[in-house]
C-alpha atoms as a PDB file:
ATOM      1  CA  UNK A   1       0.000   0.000   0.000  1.00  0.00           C
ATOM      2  CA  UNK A   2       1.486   3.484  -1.314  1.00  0.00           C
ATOM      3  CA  UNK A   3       2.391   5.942   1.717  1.00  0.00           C
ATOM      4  CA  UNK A   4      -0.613   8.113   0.757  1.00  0.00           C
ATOM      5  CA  UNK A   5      -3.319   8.647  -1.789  1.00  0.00           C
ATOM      6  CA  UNK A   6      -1.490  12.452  -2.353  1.00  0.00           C
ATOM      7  CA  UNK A   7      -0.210  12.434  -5.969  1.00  0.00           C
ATOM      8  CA  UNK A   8       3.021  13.614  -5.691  1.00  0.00           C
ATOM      9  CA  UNK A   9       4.722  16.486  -8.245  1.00  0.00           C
ATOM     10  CA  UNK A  10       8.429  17.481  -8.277  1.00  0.00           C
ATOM     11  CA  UNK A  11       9.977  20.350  -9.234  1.00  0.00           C
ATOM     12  CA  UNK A  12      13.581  21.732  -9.816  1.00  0.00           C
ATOM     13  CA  UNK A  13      15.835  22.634  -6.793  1.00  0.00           C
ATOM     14  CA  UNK A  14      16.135  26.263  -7.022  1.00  0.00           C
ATOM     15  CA  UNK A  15      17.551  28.604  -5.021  1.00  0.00           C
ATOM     16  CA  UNK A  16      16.175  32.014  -4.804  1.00  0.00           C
ATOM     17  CA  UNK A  17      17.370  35.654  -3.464  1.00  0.00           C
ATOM     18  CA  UNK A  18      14.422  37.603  -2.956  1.00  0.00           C
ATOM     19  CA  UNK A  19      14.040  40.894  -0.759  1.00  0.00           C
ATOM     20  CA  UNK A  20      11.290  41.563   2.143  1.00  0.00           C
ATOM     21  CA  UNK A  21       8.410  43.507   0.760  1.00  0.00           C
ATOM     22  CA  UNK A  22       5.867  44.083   3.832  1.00  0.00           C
ATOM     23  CA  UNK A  23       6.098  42.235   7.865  1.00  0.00           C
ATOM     24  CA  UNK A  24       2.418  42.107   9.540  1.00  0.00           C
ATOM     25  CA  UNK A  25       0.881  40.578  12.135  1.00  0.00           C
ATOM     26  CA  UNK A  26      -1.648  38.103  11.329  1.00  0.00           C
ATOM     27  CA  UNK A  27      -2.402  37.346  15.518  1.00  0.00           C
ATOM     28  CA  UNK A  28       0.013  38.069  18.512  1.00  0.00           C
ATOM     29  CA  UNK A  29       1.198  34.937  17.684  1.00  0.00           C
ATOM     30  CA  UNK A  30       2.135  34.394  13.740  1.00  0.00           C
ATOM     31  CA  UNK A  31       3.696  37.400  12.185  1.00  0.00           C
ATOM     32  CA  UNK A  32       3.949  36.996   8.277  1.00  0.00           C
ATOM     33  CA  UNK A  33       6.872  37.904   6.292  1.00  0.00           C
ATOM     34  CA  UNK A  34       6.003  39.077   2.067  1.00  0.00           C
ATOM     35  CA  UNK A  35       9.038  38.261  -0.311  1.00  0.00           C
ATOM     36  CA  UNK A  36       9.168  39.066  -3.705  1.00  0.00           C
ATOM     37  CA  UNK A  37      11.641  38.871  -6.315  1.00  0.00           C
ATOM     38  CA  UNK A  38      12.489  38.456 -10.137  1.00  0.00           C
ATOM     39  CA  UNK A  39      13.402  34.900  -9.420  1.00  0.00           C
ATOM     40  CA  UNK A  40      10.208  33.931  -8.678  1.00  0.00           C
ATOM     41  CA  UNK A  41       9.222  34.015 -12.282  1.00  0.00           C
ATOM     42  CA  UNK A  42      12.402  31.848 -13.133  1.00  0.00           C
ATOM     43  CA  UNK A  43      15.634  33.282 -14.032  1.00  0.00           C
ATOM     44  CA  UNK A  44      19.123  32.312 -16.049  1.00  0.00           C
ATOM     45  CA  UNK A  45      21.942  31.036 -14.971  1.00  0.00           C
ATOM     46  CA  UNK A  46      25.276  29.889 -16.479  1.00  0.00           C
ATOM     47  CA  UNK A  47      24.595  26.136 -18.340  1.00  0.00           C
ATOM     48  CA  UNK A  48      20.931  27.156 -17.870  1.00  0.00           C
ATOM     49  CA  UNK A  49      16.759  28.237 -17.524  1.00  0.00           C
ATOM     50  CA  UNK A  50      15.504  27.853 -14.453  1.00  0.00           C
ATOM     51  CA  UNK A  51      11.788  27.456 -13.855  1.00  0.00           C
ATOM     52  CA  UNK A  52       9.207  29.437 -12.200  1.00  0.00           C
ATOM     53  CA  UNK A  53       8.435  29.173  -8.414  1.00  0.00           C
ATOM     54  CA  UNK A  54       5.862  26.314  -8.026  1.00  0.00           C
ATOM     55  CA  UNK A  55       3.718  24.989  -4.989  1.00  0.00           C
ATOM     56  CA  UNK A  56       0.664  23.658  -5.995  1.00  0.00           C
ATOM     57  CA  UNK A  57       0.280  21.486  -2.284  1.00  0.00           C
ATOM     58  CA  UNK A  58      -1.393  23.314   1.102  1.00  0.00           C
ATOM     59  CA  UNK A  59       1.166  22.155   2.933  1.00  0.00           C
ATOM     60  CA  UNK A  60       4.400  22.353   0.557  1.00  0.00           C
ATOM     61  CA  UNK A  61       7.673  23.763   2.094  1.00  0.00           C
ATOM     62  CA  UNK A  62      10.091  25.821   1.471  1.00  0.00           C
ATOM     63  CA  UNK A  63      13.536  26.225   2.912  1.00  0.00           C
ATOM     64  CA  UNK A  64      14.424  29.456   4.363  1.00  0.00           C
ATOM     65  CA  UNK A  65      18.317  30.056   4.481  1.00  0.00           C
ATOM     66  CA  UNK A  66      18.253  32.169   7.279  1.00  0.00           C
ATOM     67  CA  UNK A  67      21.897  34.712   8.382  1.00  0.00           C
ATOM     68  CA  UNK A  68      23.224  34.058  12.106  1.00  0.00           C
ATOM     69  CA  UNK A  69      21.966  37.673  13.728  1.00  0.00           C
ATOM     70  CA  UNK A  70      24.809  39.937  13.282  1.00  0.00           C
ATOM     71  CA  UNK A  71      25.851  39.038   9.335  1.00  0.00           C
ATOM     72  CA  UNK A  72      24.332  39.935   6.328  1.00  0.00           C
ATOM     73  CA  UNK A  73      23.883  36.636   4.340  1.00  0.00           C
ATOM     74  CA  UNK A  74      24.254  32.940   5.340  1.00  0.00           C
ATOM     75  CA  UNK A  75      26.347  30.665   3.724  1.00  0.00           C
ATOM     76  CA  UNK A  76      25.013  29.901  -0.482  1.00  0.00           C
ATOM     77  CA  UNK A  77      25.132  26.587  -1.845  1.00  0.00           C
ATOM     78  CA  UNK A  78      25.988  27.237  -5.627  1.00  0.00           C
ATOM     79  CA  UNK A  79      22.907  26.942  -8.265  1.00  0.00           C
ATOM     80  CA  UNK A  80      23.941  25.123 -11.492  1.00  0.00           C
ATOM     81  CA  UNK A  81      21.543  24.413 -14.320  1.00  0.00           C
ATOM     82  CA  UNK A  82      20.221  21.138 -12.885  1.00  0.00           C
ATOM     83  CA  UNK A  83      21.485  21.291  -9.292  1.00  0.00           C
ATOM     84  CA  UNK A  84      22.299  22.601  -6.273  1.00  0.00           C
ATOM     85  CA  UNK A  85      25.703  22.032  -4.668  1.00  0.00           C
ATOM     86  CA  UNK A  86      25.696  22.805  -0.424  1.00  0.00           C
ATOM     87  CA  UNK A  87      28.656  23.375   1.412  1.00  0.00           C
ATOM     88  CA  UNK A  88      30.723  24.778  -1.523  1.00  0.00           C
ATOM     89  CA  UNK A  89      30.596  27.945  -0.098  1.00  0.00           C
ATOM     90  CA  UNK A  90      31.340  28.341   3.204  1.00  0.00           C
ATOM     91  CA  UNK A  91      29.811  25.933   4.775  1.00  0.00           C
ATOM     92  CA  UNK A  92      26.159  25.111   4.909  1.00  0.00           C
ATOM     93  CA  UNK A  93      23.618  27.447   6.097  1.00  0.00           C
ATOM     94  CA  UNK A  94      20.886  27.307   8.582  1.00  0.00           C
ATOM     95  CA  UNK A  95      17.844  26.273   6.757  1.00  0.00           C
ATOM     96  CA  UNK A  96      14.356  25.960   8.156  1.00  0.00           C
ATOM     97  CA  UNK A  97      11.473  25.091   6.463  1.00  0.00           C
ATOM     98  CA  UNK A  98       7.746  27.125   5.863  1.00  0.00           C
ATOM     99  CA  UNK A  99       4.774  26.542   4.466  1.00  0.00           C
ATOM    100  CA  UNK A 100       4.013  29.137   1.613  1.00  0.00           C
ATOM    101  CA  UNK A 101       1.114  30.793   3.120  1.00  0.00           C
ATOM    102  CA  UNK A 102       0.222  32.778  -0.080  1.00  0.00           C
ATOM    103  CA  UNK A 103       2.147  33.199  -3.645  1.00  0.00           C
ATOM    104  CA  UNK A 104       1.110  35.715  -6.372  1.00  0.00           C
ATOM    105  CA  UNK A 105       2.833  34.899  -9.667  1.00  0.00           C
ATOM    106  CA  UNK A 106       0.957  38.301 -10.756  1.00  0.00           C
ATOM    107  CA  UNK A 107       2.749  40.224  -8.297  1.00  0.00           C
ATOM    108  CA  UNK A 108       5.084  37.892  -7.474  1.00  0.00           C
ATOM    109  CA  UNK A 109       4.717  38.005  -3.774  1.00  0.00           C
ATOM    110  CA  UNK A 110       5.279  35.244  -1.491  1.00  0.00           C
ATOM    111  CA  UNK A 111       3.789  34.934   2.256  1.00  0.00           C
ATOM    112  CA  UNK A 112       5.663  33.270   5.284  1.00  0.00           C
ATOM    113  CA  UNK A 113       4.357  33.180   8.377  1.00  0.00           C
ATOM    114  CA  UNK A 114       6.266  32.836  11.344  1.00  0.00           C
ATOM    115  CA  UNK A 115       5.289  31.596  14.654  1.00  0.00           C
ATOM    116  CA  UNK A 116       6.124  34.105  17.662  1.00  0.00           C
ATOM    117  CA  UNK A 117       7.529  31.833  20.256  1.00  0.00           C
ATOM    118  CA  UNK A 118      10.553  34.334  20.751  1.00  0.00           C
ATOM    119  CA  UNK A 119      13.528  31.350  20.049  1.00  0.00           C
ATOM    120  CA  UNK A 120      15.139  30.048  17.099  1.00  0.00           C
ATOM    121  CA  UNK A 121      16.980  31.262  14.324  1.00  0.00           C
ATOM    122  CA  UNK A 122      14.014  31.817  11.301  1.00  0.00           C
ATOM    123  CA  UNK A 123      11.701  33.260  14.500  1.00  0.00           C
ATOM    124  CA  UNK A 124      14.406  35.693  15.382  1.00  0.00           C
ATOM    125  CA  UNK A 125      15.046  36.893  12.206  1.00  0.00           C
ATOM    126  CA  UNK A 126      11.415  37.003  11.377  1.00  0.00           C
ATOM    127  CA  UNK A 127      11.560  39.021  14.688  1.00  0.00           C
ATOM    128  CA  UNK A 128      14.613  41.515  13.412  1.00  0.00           C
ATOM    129  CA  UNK A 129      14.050  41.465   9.548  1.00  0.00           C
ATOM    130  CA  UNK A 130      12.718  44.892   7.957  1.00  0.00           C
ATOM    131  CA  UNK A 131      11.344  45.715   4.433  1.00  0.00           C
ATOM    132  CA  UNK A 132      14.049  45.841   1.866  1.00  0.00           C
ATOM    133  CA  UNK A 133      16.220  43.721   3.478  1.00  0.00           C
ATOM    134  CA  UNK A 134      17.750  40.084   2.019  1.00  0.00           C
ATOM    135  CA  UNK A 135      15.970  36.508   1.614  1.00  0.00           C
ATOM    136  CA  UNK A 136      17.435  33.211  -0.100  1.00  0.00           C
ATOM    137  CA  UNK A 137      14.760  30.697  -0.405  1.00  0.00           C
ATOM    138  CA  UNK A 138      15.043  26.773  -1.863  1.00  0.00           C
ATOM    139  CA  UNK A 139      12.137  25.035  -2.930  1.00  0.00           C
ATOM    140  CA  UNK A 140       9.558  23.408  -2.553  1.00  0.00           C
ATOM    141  CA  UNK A 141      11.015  20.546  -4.259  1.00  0.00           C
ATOM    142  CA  UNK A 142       7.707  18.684  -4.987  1.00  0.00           C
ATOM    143  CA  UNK A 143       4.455  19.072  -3.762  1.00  0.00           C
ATOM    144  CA  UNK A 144       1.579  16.716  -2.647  1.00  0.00           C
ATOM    145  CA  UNK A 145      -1.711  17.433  -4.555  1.00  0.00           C
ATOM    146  CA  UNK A 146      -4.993  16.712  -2.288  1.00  0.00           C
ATOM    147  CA  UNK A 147      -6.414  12.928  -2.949  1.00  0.00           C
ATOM    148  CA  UNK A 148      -9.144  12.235  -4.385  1.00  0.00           C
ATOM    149  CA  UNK A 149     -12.283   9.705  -4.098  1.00  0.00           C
ATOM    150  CA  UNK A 150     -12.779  10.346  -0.273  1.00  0.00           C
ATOM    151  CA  UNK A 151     -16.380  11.559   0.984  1.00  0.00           C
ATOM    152  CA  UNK A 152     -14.360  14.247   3.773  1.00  0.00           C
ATOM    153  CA  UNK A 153     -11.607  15.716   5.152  1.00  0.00           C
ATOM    154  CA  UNK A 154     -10.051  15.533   9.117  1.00  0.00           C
ATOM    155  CA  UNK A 155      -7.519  18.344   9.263  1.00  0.00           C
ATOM    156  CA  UNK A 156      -6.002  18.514  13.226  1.00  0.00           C
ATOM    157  CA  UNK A 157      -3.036  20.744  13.982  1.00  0.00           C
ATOM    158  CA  UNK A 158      -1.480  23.307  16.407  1.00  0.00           C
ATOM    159  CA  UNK A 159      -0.095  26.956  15.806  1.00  0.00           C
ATOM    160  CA  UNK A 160       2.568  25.392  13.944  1.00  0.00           C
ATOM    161  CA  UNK A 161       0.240  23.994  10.942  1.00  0.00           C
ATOM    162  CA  UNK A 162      -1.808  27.030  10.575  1.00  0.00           C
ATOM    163  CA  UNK A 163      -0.072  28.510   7.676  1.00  0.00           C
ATOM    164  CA  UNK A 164      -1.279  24.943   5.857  1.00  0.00           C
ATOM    165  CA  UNK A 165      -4.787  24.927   7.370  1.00  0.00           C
ATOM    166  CA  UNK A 166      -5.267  28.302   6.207  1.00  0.00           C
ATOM    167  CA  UNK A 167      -4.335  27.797   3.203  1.00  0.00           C
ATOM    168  CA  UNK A 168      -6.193  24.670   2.568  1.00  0.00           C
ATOM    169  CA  UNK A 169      -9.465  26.270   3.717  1.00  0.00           C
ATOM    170  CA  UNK A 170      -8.666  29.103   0.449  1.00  0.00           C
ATOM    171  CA  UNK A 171      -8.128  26.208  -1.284  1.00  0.00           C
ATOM    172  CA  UNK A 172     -10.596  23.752  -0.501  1.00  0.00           C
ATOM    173  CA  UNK A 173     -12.413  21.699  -2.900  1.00  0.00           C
ATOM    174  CA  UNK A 174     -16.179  22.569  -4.107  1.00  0.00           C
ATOM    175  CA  UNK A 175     -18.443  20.413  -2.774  1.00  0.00           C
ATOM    176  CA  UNK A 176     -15.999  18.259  -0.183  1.00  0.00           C
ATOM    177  CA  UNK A 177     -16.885  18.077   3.571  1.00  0.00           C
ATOM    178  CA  UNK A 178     -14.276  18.597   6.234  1.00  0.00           C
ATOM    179  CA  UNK A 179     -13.831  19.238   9.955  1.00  0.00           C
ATOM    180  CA  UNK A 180     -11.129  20.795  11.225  1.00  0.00           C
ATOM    181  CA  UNK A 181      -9.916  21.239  14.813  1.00  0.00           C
ATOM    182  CA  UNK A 182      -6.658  23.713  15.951  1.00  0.00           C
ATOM    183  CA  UNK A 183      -4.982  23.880  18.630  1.00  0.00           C
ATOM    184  CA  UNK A 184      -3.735  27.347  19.848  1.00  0.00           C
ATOM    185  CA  UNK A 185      -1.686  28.227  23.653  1.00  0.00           C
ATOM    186  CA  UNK A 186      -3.851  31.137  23.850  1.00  0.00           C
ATOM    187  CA  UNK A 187      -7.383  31.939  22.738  1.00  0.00           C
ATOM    188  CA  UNK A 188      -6.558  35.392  21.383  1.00  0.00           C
ATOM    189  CA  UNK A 189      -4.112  33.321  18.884  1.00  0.00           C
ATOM    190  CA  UNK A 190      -7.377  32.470  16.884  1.00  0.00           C
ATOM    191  CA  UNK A 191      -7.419  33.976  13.017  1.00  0.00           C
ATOM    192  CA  UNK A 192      -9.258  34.980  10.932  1.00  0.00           C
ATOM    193  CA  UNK A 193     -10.159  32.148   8.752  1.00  0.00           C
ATOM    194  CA  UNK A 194     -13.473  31.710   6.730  1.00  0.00           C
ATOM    195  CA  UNK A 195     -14.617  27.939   6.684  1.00  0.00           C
ATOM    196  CA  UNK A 196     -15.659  27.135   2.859  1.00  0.00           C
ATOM    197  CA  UNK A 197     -19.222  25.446   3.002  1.00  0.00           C
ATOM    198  CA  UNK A 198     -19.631  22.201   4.044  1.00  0.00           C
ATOM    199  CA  UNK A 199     -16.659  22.860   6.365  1.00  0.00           C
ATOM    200  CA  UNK A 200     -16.625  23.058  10.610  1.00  0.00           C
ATOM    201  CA  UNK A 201     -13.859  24.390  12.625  1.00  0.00           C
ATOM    202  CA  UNK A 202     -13.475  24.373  16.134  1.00  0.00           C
ATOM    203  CA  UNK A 203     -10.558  26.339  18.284  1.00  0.00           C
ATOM    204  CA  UNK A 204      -8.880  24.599  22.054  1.00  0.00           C
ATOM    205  CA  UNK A 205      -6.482  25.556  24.141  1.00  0.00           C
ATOM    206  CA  UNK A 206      -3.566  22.954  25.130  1.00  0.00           C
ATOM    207  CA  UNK A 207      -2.969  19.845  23.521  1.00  0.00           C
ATOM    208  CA  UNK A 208      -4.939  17.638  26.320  1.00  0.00           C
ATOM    209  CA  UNK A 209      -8.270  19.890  24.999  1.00  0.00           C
ATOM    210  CA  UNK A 210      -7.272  19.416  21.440  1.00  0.00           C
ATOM    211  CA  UNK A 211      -7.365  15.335  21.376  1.00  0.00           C
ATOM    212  CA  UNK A 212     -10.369  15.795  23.694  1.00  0.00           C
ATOM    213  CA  UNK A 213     -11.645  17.343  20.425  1.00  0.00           C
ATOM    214  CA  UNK A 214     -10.521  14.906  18.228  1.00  0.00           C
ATOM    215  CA  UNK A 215     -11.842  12.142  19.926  1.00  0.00           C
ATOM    216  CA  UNK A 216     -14.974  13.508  20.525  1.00  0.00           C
ATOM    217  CA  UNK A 217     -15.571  14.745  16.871  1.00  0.00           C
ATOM    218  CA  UNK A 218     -19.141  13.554  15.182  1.00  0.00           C
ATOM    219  CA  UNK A 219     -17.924  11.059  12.790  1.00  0.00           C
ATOM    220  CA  UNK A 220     -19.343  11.229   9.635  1.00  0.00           C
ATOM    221  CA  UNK A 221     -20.193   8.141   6.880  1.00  0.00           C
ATOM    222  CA  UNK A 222     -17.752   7.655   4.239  1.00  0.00           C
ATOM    223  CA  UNK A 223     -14.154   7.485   3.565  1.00  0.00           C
ATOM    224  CA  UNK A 224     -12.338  10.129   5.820  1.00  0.00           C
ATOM    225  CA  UNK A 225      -8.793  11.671   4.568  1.00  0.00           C
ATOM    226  CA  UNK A 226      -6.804  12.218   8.015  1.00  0.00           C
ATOM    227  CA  UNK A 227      -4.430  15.113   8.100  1.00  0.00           C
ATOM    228  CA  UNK A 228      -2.644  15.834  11.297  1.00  0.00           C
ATOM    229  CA  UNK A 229       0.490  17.960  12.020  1.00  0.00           C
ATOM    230  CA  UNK A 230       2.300  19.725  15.317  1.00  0.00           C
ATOM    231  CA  UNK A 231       4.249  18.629  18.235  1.00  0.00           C
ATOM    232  CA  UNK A 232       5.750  15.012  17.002  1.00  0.00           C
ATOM    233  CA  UNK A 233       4.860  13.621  20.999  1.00  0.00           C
ATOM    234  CA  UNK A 234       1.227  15.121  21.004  1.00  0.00           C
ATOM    235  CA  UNK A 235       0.140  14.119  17.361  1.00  0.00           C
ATOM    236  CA  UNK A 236       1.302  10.514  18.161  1.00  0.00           C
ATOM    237  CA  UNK A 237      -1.668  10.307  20.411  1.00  0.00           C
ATOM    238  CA  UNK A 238      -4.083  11.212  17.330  1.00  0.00           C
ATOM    239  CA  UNK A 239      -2.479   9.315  15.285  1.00  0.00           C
ATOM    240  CA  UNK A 240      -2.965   6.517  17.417  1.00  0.00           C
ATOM    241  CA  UNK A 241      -6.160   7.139  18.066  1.00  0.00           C
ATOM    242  CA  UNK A 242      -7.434   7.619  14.643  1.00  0.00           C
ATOM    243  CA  UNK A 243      -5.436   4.771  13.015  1.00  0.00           C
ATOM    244  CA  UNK A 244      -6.514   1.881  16.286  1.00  0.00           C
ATOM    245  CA  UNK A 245      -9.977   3.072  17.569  1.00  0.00           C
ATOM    246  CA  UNK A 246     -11.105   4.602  14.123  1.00  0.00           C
ATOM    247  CA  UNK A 247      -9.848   1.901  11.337  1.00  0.00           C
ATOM    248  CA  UNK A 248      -8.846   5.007   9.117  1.00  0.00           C
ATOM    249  CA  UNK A 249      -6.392   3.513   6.649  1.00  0.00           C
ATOM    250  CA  UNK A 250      -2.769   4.131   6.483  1.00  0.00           C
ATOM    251  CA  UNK A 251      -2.820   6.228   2.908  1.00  0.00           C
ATOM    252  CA  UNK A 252      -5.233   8.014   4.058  1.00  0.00           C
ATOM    253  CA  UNK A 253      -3.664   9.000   7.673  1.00  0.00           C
ATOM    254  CA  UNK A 254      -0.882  11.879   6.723  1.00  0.00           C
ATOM    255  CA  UNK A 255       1.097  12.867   9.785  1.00  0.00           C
ATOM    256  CA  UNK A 256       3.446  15.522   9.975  1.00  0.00           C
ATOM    257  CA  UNK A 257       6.018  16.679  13.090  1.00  0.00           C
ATOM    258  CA  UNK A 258       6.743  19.916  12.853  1.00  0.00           C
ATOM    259  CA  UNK A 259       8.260  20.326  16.244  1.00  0.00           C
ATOM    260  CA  UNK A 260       9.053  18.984  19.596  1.00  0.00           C
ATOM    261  CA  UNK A 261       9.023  20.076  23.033  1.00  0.00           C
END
C-alpha cells in the first residue's frame, strides 16, 4: 500500500534571493513575512533556464536560508543548471522550512508566516528582519496534490500547521466536507479564517483539549482523509487514536512533526 493517496509532483531545486516587501501581524502569535523577487518568475543562470516558483500542495515547504543575527547573508550553496551544490561555499547554512502561506505569480509576492515563540533562528530573524532587506529561499522541491475519491476531510493541527490549514481552507475543494480542529496556547491566537461550506472548525487551548476534540468529533459516513500535524509527541496520540480506535487507513492518515518540546 502506497504511503498516501497524495499524488506527488516534483519540481527543480532552485535557489532564490528575494528581498522583504511588507512584515504584519496576522495574531500576537504568527507574524507573516512578504518576499518578492524576479526569481520567482524563473531566471538564467550559467549552463541554464531555471523554472518558475511552483507549490501547488497546502502544505508544501520551502527552505528558508536564514543569516546568524549579526551578518548579512548565510552561507550559499551554488545553483547550477540542474542542481544545487551545499557546502561549496562556506559551509552550509541554517535552513528551516515554511509553508508558503500565499504566492502571487501576478505580483510575485510570497507569504511566510512565522510563529512568535521568541527562540530560534528563522523566529528571530522574522523578529529583526525589515522591508528591503535580504531573503534566499530553496524550494519546494515537490508538492503533494490533495487525494481524491474520499467523501471528507479531518484536518487537526497546532499553531505550527496554521499557515497549511489556512491555506487549505482558500483552497478547498467545491463540494468536499471537512472538519477541522486547531490547537492554539492562547485563545486570542485564533485567526481569521473563513470555513468554505460544508466545512466546521473548532478552536482549544492545550494539547490535552485538542485530542479531547478529536476524539470527541461527530464522525461522519464515508471514507475520511486524516491530516494531522504539530508537536511530534502530542500528534502521536491522534495518530494513534485515529489509526486503532477509528480503522482510518494508512494512505489516508498523513502525519506531519513539525516540532518537539
Amino acid at each position: 500500500m502506497a504511503r498516501t493517496r497524495r499524488e506527488a509532483v516534483g519540481w527543480s531545486t532552485v535557489l532564490r534571493e528575494l528581498r522583504v516587501v511588507r512584515v504584519s501581524d496576522v495574531s500576537p502569535a504568527m507574524r507573516r513575512v512578504t518576499l518578492t523577487g524576479e526569481q520567482l518568475a524563473g531566471f538564467e543562470v550559467e549552463g541554464g533556464q531555471l523554472p518558475e516558483f511552483r507549490s501547488e500542495g497546502f502544505d508544501d515547504h520551502v527552505k528558508l536560508l536564514v543569516p546568524i543575527e549579526g551578518s548579512e547573508r548565510p552561507p550559499l550553496p551554488v545553483q547550477g543548471p540542474d542542481r544545487l551544490e551545499w557546502g561549496a561555499a562556506g559551509g552550509r547554512p541554517v535552513a528551516k522550512d515554511y509553508t508558503p502561506r500565499r504566492y502571487d505569480p501576478a505580483t510575485l509576492e510570497l507569504d511566510l508566516d512565522f510563529v512568535r515563540h521568541g527562540v530560534g533562528f528563522a523566529s528571530g530573524w522574522a523578529e529583526r528582519v525589515r522591508p528591503g532587506d535580504p531573503a534566499w529561499i530553496v524550494g519546494p522541491t515537490r508538492s503533494l496534490l490533495l487525494p481524491q475519491g474520499q467523501d471528507w476531510m479531518l484536518v487537526a493541527g497546532d499553531e505550527t500547521a496554521l499557515p497549511a490549514i489556512g491555506r487549505l481552507l482558500e483552497e478547498w475543494p467545491e463540494g468536499w466536507r471537512g472538519q477541522v480542529v486547531v490547537e492554539l496556547t492562547d485563545p486570542a491566537h485564533e485567526q481569521d479564517l473563513v470555513p468554505p461550506p460544508g466545512v466546521e472548525i473548532q478552536w482549544t487551548v492545550g494539547p490535552e483539549a485538542w485530542i479531547e476534540a478529536v476524539r470527541k468529533l461527530d464522525w461522519w459516513p464515508g471514507e475520511v482523509f486524516c491530516w494531522v500535524a504539530g508537536e511530534t509527541r502530542t500528534i502521536r496520540q491522534v495518530r494513534d487514536f485515529l489509526k486503532n480506535e477509528r480503522d482510518v487507513a494508512r494512505d489516508c492518515l498523513d502525519v506531519t512533526g513539525y516540532w518537539r518540546r
